[in-house]
C-alpha atoms as a PDB file:
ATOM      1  CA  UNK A   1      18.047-225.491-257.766  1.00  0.00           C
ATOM      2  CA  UNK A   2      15.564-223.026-259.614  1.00  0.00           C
ATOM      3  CA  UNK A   3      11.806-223.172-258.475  1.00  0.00           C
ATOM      4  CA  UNK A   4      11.101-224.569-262.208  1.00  0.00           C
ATOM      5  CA  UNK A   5      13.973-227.604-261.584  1.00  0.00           C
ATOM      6  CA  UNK A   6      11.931-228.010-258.068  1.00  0.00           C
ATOM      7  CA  UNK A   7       8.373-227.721-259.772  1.00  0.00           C
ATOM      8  CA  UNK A   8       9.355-230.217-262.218  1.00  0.00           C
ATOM      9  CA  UNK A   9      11.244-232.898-259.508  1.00  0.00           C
ATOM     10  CA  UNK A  10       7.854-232.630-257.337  1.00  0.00           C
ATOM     11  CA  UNK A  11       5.642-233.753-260.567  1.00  0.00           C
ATOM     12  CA  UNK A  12       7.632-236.604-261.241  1.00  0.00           C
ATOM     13  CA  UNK A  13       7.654-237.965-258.057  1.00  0.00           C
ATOM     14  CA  UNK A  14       3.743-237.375-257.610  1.00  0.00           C
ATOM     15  CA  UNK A  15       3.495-239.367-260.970  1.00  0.00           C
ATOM     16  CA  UNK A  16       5.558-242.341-260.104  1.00  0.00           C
ATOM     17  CA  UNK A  17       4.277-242.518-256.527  1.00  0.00           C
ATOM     18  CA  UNK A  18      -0.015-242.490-257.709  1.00  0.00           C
ATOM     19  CA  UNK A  19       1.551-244.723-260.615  1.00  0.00           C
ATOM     20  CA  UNK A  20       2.578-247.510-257.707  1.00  0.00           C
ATOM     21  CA  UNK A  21      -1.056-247.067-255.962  1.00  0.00           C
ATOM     22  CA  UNK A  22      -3.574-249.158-257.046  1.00  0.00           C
ATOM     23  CA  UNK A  23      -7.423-248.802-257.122  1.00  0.00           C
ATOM     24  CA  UNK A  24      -8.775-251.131-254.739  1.00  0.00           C
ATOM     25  CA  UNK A  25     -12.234-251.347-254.153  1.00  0.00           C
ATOM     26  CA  UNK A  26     -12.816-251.170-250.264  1.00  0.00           C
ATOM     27  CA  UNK A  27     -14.543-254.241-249.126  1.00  0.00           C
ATOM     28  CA  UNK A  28     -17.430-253.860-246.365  1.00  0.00           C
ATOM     29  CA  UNK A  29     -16.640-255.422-243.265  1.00  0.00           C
ATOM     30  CA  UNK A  30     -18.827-258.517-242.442  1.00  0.00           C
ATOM     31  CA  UNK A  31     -18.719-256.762-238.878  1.00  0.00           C
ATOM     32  CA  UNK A  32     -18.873-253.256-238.786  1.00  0.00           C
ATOM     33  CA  UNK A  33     -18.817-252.742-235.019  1.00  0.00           C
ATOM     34  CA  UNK A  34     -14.912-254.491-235.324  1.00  0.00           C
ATOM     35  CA  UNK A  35     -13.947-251.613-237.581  1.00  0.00           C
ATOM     36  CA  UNK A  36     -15.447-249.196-235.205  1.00  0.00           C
ATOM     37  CA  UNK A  37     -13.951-250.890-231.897  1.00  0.00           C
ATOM     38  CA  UNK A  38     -10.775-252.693-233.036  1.00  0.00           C
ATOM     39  CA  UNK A  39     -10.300-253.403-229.256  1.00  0.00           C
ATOM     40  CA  UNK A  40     -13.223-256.013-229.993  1.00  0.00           C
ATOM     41  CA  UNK A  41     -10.871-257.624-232.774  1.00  0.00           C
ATOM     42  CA  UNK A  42      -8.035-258.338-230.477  1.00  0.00           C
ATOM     43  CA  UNK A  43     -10.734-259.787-228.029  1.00  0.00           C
ATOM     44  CA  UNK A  44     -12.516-262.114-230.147  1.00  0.00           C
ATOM     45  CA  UNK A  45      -8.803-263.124-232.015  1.00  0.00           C
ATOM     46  CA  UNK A  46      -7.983-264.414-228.343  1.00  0.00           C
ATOM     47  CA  UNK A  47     -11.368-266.520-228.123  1.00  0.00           C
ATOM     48  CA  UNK A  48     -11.444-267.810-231.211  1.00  0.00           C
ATOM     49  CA  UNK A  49      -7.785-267.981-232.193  1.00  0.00           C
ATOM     50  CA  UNK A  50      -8.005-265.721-235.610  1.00  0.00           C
ATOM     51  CA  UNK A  51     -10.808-267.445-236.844  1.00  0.00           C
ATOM     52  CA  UNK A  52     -13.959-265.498-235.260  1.00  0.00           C
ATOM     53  CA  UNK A  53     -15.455-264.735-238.848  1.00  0.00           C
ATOM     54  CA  UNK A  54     -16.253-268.734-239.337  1.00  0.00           C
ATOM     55  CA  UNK A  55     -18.095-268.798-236.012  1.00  0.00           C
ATOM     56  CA  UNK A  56     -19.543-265.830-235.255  1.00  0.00           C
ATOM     57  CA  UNK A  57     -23.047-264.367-237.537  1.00  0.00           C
ATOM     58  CA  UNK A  58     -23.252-261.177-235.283  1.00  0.00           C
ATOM     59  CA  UNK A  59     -21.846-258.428-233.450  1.00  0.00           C
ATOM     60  CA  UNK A  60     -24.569-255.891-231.492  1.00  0.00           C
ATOM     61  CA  UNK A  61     -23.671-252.703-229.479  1.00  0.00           C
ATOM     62  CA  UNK A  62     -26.220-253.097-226.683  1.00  0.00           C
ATOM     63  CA  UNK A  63     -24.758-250.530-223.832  1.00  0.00           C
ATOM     64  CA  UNK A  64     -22.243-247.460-224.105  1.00  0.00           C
ATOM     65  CA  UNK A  65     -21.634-247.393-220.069  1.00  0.00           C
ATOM     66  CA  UNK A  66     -19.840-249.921-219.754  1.00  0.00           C
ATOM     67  CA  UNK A  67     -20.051-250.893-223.123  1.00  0.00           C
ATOM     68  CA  UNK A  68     -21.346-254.449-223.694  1.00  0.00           C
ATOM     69  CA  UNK A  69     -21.703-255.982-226.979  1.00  0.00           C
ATOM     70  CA  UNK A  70     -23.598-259.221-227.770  1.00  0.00           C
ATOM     71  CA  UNK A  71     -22.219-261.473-229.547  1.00  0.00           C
ATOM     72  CA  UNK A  72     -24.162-264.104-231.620  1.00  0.00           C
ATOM     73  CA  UNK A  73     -22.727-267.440-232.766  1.00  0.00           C
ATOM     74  CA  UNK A  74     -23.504-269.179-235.975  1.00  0.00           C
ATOM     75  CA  UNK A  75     -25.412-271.958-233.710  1.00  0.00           C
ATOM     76  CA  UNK A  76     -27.335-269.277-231.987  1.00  0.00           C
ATOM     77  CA  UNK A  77     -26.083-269.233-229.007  1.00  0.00           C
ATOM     78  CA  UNK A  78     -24.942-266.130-227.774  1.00  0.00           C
ATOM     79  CA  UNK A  79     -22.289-264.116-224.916  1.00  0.00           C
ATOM     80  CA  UNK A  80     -21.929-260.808-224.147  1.00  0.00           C
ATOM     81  CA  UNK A  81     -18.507-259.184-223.817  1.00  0.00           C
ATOM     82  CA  UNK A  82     -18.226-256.154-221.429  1.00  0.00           C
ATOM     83  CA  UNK A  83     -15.430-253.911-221.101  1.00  0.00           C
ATOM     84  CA  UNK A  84     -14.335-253.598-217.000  1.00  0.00           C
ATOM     85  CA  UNK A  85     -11.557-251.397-217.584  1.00  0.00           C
ATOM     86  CA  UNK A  86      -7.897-251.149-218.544  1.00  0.00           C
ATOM     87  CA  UNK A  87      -5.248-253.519-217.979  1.00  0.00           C
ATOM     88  CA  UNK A  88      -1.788-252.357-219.064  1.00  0.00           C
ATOM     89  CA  UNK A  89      -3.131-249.982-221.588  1.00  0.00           C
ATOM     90  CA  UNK A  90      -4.984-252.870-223.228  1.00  0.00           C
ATOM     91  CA  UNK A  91      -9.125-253.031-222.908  1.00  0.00           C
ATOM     92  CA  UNK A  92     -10.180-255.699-220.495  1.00  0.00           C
ATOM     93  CA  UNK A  93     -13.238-257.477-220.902  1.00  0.00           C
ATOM     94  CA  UNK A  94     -15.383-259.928-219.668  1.00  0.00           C
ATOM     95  CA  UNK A  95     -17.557-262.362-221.660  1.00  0.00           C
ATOM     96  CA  UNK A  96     -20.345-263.535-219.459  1.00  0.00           C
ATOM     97  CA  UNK A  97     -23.708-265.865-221.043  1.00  0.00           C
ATOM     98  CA  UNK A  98     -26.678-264.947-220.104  1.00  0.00           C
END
């Protein structure tokens, strides 16, 4: 294979792989602080069985050490989830209201 046969081989495949891509506009999270901490996703997908978006209005970053995040329901009532170490490699929390 020349380097012009190799040159040419590379271009087509860039083409038909950006051809397959598609321009998606990247939606903004209704919870930013789950995109930061996706630990907090798993967490709140075991409270609220994969539903958390319908019953939550906000997630707040109150304390890095241990971090503790506040988490406020749609009917204004709120819990705080904070993070007590590691447990088989996974985060372990615990929600406490105060």
């Amino acid at each position: 294979m020349t380097k012009s046969e190799l040159i040419s081989k590379i271009k087509k495949l860039a083409k038909a792989t950006y051809s397959q891509q598609t321009n998606k506009p990247v939606e903004p999270s209704k919870f930013p602080i789950v995109d930061k901490f996706p630990v907090i996703k798993d967490v709140l997908n075991d409270l609220f069985d994969f539903q958390y978006e319908a019953f939550l209005s906000d997630i707040q970053w109150v304390a890095p050490r241990p971090s503790t995040f506040r988490v406020i329901l749609v009917n204004d009532g709120k819990f705080y989830l904070m993070y007590d170490g590691t447990d088989s490699g996974k985060g372990l929390f615990t929600a406490q209201r105060r």
